[in-house]
Protein backbone atom coordinates (compact mmCIF):
# COMPACT_ATOMS: atom_id res chain seq x y z
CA UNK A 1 16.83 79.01 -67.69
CA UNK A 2 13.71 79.84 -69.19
CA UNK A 3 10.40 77.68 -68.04
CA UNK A 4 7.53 77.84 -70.32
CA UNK A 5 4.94 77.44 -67.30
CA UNK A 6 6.90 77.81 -64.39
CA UNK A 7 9.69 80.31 -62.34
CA UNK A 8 13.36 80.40 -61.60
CA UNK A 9 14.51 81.73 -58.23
CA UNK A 10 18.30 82.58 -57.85
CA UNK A 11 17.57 85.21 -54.59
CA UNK A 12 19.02 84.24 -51.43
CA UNK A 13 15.84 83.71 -48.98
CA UNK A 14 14.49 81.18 -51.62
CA UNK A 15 17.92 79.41 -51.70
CA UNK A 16 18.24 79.05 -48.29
CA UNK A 17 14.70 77.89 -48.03
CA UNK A 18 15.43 74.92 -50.08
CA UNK A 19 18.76 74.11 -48.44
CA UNK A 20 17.47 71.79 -46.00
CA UNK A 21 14.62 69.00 -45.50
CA UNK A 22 12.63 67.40 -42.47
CA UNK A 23 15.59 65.67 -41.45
CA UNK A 24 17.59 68.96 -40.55
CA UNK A 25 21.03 67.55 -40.31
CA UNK A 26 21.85 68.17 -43.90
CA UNK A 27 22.46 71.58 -45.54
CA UNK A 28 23.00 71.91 -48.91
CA UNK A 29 22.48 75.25 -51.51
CA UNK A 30 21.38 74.58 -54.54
CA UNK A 31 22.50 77.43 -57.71
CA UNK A 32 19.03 77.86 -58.46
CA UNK A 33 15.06 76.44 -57.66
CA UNK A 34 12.93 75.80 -60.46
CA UNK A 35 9.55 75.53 -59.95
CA UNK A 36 7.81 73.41 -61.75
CA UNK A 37 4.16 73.95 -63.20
CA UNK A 38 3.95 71.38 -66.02
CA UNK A 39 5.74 68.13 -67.34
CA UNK A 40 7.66 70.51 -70.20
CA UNK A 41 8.58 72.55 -67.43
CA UNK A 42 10.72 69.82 -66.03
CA UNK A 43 12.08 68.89 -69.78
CA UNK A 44 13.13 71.98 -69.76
CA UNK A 45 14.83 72.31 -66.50
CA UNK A 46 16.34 68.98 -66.80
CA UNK A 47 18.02 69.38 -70.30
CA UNK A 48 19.22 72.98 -69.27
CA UNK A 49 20.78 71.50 -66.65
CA UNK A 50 22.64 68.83 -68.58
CA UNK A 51 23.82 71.39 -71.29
CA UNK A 52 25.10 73.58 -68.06
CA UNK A 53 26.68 70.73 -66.38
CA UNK A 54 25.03 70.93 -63.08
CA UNK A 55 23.56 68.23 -61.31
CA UNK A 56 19.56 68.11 -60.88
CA UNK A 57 17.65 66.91 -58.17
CA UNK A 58 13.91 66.92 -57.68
CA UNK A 59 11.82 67.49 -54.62
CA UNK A 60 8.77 67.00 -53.33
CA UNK A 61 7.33 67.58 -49.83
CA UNK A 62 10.96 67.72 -48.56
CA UNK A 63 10.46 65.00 -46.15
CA UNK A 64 13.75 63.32 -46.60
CA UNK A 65 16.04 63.07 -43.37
CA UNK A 66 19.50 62.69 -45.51
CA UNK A 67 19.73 65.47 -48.32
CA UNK A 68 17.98 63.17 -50.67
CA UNK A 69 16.42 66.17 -52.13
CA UNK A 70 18.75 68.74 -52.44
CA UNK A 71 21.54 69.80 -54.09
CA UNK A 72 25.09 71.45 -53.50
CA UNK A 73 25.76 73.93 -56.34
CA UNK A 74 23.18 72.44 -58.55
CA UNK A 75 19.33 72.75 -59.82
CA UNK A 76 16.55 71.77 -57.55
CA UNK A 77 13.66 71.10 -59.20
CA UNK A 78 10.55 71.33 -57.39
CA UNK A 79 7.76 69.68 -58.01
CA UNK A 80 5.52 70.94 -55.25
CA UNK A 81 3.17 72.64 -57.93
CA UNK A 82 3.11 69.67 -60.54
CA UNK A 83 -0.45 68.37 -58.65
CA UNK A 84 -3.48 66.56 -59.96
CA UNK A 85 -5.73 63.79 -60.11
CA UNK A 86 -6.25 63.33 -63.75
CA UNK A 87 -8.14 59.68 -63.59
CA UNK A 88 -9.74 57.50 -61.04
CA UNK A 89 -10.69 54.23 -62.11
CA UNK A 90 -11.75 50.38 -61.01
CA UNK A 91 -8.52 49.46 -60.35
CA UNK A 92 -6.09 52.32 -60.91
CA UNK A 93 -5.49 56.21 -60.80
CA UNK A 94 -3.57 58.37 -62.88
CA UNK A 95 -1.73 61.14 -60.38
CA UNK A 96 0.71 63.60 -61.21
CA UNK A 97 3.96 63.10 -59.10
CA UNK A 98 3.53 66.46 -57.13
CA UNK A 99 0.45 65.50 -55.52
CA UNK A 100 0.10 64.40 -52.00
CA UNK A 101 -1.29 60.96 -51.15
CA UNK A 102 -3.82 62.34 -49.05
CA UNK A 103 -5.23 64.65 -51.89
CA UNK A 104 -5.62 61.53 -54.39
CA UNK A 105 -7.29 59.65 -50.81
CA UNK A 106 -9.48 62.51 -51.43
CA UNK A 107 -10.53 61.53 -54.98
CA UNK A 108 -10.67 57.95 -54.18
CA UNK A 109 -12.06 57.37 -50.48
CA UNK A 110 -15.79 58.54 -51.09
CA UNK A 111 -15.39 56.11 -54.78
CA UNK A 112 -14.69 53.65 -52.05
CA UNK A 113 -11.27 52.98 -53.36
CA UNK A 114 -7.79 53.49 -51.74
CA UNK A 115 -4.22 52.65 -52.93
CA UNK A 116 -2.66 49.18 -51.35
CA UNK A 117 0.02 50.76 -49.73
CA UNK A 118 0.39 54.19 -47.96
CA UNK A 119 3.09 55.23 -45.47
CA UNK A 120 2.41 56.48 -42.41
CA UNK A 121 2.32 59.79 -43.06
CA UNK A 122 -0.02 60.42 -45.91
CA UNK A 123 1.41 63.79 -46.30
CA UNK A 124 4.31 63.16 -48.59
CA UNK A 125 4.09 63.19 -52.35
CA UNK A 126 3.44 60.47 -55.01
CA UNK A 127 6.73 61.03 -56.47
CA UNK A 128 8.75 61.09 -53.43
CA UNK A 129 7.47 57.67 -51.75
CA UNK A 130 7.68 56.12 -55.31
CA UNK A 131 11.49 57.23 -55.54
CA UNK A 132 12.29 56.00 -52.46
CA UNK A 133 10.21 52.31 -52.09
CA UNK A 134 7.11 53.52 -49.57
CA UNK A 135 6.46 51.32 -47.05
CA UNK A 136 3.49 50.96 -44.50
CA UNK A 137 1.35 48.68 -42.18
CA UNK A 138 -0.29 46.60 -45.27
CA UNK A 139 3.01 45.82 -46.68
CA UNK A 140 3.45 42.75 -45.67
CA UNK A 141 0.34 41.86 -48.03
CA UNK A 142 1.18 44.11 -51.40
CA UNK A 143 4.79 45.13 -50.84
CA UNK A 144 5.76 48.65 -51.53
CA UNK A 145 4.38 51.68 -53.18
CA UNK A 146 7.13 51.27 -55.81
CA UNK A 147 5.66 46.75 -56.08
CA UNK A 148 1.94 48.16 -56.79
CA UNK A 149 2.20 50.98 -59.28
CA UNK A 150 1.23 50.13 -62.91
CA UNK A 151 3.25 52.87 -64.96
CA UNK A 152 5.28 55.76 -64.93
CA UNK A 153 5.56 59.12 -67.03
CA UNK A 154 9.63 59.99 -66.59
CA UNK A 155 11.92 62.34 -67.76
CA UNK A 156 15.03 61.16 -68.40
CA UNK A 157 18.78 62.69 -67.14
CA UNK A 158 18.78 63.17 -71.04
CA UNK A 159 15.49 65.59 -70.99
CA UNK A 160 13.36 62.96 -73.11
CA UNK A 161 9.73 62.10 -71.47
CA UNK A 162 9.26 58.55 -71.84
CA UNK A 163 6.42 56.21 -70.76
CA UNK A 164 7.41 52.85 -68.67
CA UNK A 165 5.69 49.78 -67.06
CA UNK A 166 7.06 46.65 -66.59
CA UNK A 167 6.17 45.75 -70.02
CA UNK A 168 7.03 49.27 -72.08
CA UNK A 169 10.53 50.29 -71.00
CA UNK A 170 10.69 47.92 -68.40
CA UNK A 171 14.62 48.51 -67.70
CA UNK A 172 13.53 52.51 -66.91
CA UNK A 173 10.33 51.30 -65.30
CA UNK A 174 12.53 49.07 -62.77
CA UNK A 175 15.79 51.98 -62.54
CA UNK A 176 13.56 54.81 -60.94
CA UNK A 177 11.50 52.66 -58.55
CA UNK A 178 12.99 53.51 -55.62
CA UNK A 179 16.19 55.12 -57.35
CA UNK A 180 16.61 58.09 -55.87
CA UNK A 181 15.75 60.29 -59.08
CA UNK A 182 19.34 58.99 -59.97
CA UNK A 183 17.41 57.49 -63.17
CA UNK A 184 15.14 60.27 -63.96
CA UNK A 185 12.75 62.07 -62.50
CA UNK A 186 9.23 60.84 -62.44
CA UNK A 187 6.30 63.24 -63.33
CA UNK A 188 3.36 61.27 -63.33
CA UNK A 189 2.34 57.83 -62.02
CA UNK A 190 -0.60 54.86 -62.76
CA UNK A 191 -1.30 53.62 -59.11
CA UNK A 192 -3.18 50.27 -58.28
CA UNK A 193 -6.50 50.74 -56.36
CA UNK A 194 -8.18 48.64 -54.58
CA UNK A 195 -11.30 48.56 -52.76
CA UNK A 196 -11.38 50.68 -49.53
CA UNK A 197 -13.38 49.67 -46.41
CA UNK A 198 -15.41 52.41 -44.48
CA UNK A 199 -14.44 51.13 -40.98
CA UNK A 200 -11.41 49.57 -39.54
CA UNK A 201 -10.83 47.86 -36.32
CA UNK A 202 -7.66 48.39 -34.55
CA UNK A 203 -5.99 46.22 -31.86
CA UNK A 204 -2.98 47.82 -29.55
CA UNK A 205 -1.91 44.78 -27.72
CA UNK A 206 1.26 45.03 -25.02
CA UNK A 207 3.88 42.88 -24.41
CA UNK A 208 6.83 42.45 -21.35
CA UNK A 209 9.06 40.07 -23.69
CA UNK A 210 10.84 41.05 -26.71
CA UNK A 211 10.88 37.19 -28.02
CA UNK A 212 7.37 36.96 -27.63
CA UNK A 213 6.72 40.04 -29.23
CA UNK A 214 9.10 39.40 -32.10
CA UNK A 215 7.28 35.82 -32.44
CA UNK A 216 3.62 37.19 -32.89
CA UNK A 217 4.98 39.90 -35.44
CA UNK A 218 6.45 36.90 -37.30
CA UNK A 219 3.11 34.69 -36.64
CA UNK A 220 0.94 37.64 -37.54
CA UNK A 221 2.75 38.57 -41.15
CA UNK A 222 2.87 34.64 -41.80
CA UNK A 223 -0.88 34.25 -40.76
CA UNK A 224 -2.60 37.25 -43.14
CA UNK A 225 -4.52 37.37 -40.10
CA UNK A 226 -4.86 41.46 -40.26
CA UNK A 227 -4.64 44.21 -43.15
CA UNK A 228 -2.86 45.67 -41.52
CA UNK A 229 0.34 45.08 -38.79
CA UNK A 230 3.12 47.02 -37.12
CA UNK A 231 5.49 46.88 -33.87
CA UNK A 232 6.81 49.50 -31.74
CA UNK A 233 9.03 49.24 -28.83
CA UNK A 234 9.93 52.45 -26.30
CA UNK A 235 12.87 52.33 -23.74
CA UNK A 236 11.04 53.59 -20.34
CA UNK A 237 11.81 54.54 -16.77
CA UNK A 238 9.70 51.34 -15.90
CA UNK A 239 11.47 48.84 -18.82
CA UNK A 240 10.76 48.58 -22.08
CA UNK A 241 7.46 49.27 -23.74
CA UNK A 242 6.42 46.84 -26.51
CA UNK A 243 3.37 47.01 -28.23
CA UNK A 244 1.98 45.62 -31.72
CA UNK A 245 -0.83 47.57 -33.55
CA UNK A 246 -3.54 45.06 -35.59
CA UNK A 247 -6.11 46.60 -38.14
CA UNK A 248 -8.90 44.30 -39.66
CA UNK A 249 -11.04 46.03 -42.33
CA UNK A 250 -14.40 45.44 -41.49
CA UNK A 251 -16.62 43.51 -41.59
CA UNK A 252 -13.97 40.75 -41.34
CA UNK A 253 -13.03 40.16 -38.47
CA UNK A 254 -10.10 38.24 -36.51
CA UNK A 255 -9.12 37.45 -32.79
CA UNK A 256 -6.42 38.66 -30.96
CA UNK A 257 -7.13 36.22 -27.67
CA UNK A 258 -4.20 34.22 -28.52
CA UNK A 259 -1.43 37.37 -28.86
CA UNK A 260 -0.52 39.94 -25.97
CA UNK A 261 -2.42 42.43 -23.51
CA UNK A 262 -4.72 44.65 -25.24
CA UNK A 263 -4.52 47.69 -24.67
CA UNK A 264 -6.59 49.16 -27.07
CA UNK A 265 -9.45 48.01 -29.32
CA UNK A 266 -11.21 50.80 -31.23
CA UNK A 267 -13.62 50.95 -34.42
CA UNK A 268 -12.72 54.02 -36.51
CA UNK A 269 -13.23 55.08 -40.01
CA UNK A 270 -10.92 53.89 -42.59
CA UNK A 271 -9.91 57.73 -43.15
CA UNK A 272 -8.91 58.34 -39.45
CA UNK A 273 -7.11 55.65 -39.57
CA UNK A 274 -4.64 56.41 -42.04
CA UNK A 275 -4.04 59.90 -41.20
CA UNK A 276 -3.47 58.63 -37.78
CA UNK A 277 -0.61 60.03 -36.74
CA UNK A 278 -2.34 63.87 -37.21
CA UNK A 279 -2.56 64.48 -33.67
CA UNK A 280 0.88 63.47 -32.86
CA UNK A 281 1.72 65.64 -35.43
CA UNK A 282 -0.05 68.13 -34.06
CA UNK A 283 1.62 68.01 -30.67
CA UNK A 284 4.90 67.87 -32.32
CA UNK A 285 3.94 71.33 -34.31
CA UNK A 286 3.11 72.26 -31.02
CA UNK A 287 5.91 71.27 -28.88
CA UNK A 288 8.53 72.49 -31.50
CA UNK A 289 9.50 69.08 -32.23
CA UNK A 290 8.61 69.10 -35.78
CA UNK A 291 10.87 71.47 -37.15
CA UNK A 292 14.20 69.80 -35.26
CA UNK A 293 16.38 67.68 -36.68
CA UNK A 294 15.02 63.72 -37.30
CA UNK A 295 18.22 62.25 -38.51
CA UNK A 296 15.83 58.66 -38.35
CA UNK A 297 17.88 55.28 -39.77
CA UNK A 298 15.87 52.89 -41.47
CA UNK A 299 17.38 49.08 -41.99
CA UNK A 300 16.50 45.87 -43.56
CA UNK A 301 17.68 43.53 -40.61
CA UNK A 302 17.92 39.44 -42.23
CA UNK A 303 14.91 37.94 -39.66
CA UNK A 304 17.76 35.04 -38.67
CA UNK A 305 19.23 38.32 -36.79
CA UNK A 306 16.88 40.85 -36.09
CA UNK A 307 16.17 39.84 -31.85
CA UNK A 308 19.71 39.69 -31.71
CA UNK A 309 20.21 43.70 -33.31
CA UNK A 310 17.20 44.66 -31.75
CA UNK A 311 18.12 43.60 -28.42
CA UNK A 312 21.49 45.34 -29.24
CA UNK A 313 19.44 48.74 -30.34
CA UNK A 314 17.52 49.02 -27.45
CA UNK A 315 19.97 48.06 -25.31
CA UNK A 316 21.90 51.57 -26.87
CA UNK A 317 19.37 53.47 -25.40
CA UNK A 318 17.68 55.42 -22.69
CA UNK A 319 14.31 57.19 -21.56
CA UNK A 320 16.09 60.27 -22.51
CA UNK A 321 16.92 59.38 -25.97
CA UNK A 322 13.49 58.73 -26.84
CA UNK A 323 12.21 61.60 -25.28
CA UNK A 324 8.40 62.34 -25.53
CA UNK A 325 7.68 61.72 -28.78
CA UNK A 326 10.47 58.86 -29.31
CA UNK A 327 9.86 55.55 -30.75
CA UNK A 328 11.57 52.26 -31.99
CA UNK A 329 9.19 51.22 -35.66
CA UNK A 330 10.29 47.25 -36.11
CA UNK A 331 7.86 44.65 -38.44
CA UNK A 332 8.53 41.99 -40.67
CA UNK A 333 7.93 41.95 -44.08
CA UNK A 334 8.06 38.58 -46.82
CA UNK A 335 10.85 39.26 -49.00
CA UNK A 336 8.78 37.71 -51.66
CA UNK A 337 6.21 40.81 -51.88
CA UNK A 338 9.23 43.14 -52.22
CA UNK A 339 10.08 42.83 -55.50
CA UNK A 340 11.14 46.06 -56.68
CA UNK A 341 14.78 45.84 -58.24
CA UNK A 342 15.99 49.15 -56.08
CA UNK A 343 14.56 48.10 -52.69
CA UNK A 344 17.61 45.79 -51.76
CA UNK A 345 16.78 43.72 -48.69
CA UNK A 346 18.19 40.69 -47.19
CA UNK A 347 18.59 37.11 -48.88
CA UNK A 348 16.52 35.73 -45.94
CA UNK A 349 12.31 35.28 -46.16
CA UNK A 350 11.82 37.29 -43.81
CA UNK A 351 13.16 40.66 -43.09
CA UNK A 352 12.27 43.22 -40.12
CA UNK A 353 12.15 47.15 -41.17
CA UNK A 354 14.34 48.85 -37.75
CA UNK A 355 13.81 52.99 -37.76
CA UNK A 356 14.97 54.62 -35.10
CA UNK A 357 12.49 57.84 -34.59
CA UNK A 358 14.78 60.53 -32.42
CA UNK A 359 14.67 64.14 -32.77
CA UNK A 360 18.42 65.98 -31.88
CA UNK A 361 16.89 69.03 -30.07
CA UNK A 362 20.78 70.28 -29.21
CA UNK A 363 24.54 69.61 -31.10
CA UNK A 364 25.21 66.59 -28.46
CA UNK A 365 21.88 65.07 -29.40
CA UNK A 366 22.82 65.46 -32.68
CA UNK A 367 26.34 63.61 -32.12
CA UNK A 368 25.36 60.89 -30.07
CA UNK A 369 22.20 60.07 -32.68
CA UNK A 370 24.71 59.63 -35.40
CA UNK A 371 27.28 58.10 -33.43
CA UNK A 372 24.12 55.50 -32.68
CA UNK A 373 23.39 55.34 -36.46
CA UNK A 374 26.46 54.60 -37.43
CA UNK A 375 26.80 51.54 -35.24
CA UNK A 376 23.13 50.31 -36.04
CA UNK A 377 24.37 50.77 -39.82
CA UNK A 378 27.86 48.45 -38.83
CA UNK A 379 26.06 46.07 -37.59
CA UNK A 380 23.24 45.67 -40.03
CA UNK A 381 25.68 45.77 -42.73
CA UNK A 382 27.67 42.66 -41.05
CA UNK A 383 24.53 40.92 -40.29
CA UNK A 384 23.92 40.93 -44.20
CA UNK A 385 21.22 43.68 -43.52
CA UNK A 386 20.59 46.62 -45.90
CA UNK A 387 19.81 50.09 -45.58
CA UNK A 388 15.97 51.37 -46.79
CA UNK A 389 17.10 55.03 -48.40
CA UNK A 390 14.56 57.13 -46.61
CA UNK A 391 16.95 58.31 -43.58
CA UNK A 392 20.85 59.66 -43.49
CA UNK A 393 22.97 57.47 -46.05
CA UNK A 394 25.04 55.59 -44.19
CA UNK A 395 28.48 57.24 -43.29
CA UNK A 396 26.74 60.46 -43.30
């Protein structure tokens, strides 16, 4: 293979490098890495790879938890260098798929701008979160990543680079949202903008009862009362911990004296507040805890049974499971704003996102988490529950 901007790496060290992701569990060589530095770089790698007959896969930031982004025996195509902001406008940006969501926040933030939608971890790439749905605190308002972008620059499994929207190529358009790269391999990407407050205010409130806390979720998504909503819940020595976590941009404001115990009210710049899980990240670094294995399960759980399989969940777990740095992520979303073909969720209005955030820091971690996971998928599955793609497949 011969790339007109960027490198080929067939040595061991790089091979092994690439044979694994954040989630740690899976472990797969690719033949070769190709390195992307421009959009004919990954024409070229892609119809090489067709003519060889080895499967492709592209990669980001490597943040998947389930092998997502590699390959056994086949081409991985990195995209890490394919970066750049090429326009910011009123209402959109033009990004190219290897750049970080924090790097186009960069561009757009002091334009007083900002994308919809972000995850919670800013860190991951454009092209990842759009291949996989991206999901976040504001969803409940615009959907996902993959419901507000405007247009997509793709190379097809065929090595063609073709231009779709929802009205240019719409059946390509609609096949890589959230597809996995199965459809192609997005290169560059028209995101929506919107305007971007400078301060937030955030509300941590507490709550003793999972049906009350379940309730205000529901009441809270319903309402549009915040820009912002989330739940957590934490198995403890002392019960479980639930908590809900409100953002208003400012300057509107709304009340939270008719929802649980607050715990925490704070005013804090719209930038802190999306990169806020940096200093948990930071103490993860620290404590070793990023670099283990985070074999996380996300589901769609249909609202008509998500107390019952969260009661189930939590009742599957200890203190120890969670460990320090544990936590169970549950919201509800509208079905309605998630309208992207390849984000399958439940026929219900309502459906709760369930991750399970553990970290297998030994083999019997590892084997009770996926015992766990499979279960949680069983019963989501009979429940009429789907998975969301960003953890281990299911069966896995």
């Amino acid at each position: 293979m011969i790339l007109p901007h960027g490198t080929v790496h067939t040595d061991d060290r790089v091979l092994s490098a690439y044979a694994t992701d954040f989630g740690g569990v899976v472990a797969h060589r690719p033949a070769l890495v190709a390195r992307a530095g421009s959009v004919d770089d990954v024409v070229a790698a892609t119809r090489w790879a067709g003519a060889a007959g080895l499967d492709l896969v592209a990669r980001g930031a490597g943040h998947a938890m389930g092998g997502q982004a590699q390959t056994d025996g086949g081409v991985l195509l990195d995209l890490g260098s394919l970066t750049g902001v090429h326009a910011v406008g009123r209402d959109r940006a033009v990004v190219a798929a290897g750049t970080r969501w924090s790097t186009l926040l960069a561009a757009t933030l002091p334009l007083g701008l900002t994308p919809p939608v972000l995850t919670d971890y800013p860190h991951t790439t454009v092209g990842g979160t759009l291949s996989t749905g991206g999901l976040g605190g504001t969803s409940h308002r615009y959907g996902a990543q993959t419901d507000t972008v405007r247009e997509l620059d793709v190379v097809t499994p065929g090595g063609e680079l073709v231009t779709c929207s929802a009205t240019r190529e719409p059946a390509l358009f609609d096949a890589v949202r959230a597809g996995l790269g199965r459809h192609g391999v997005i290169v560059r990407a028209t995101v929506a903008l919107v305007p971007a407050p400078a301060t937030v205010r955030r509300h941590r409130l507490g709550y003793d009862d999972q049906h009350r806390f379940t309730a205000d979720l529901r009441r809270l998504v319903d309402e549009r009362r915040f820009d912002h909503v989330q739940g957590f819940t934490k198995p403890t020595a002392t019960g479980t911990r639930y908590e809900i976590e409100v953002v208003a941009h400012l300057p509107t404001e709304s009340t939270v004296d008719d929802l649980g115990t607050v715990r925490e009210s704070a005013e804090l710049a719209y930038g802190l507040h999306l990169d806020r899980l940096a200093p948990t990240v930071a103490a993860r670094r620290a404590a070793g805890d990023w670099t283990r294995r985070h074999p996380w399960p996300n589901v769609f759980l249909p609202d008509s049974a998500a107390d019952d399989l969260l009661t189930r969940t939590l009742a599957d777990l200890t203190p120890a499971d969670i460990g320090e740095f544990g936590v169970v992520l549950t919201y509800p979303l509208p079905t309605a704003v998630l309208t992207t073909p390849g984000l399958r969720v439940p026929a219900e209005r309502l459906t709760f996102l369930l991750a399970l955030l553990l970290t297998a820091t030994t083999d019997d971690d590892l084997a009770r988490i996926t015992d766990r996971n499979a279960r949680l998928y069983a019963q989501t599955f009979r429940a009429g529950g789907t998975s969301y793609p960003v953890g281990p497949p299911p069966g896995d």
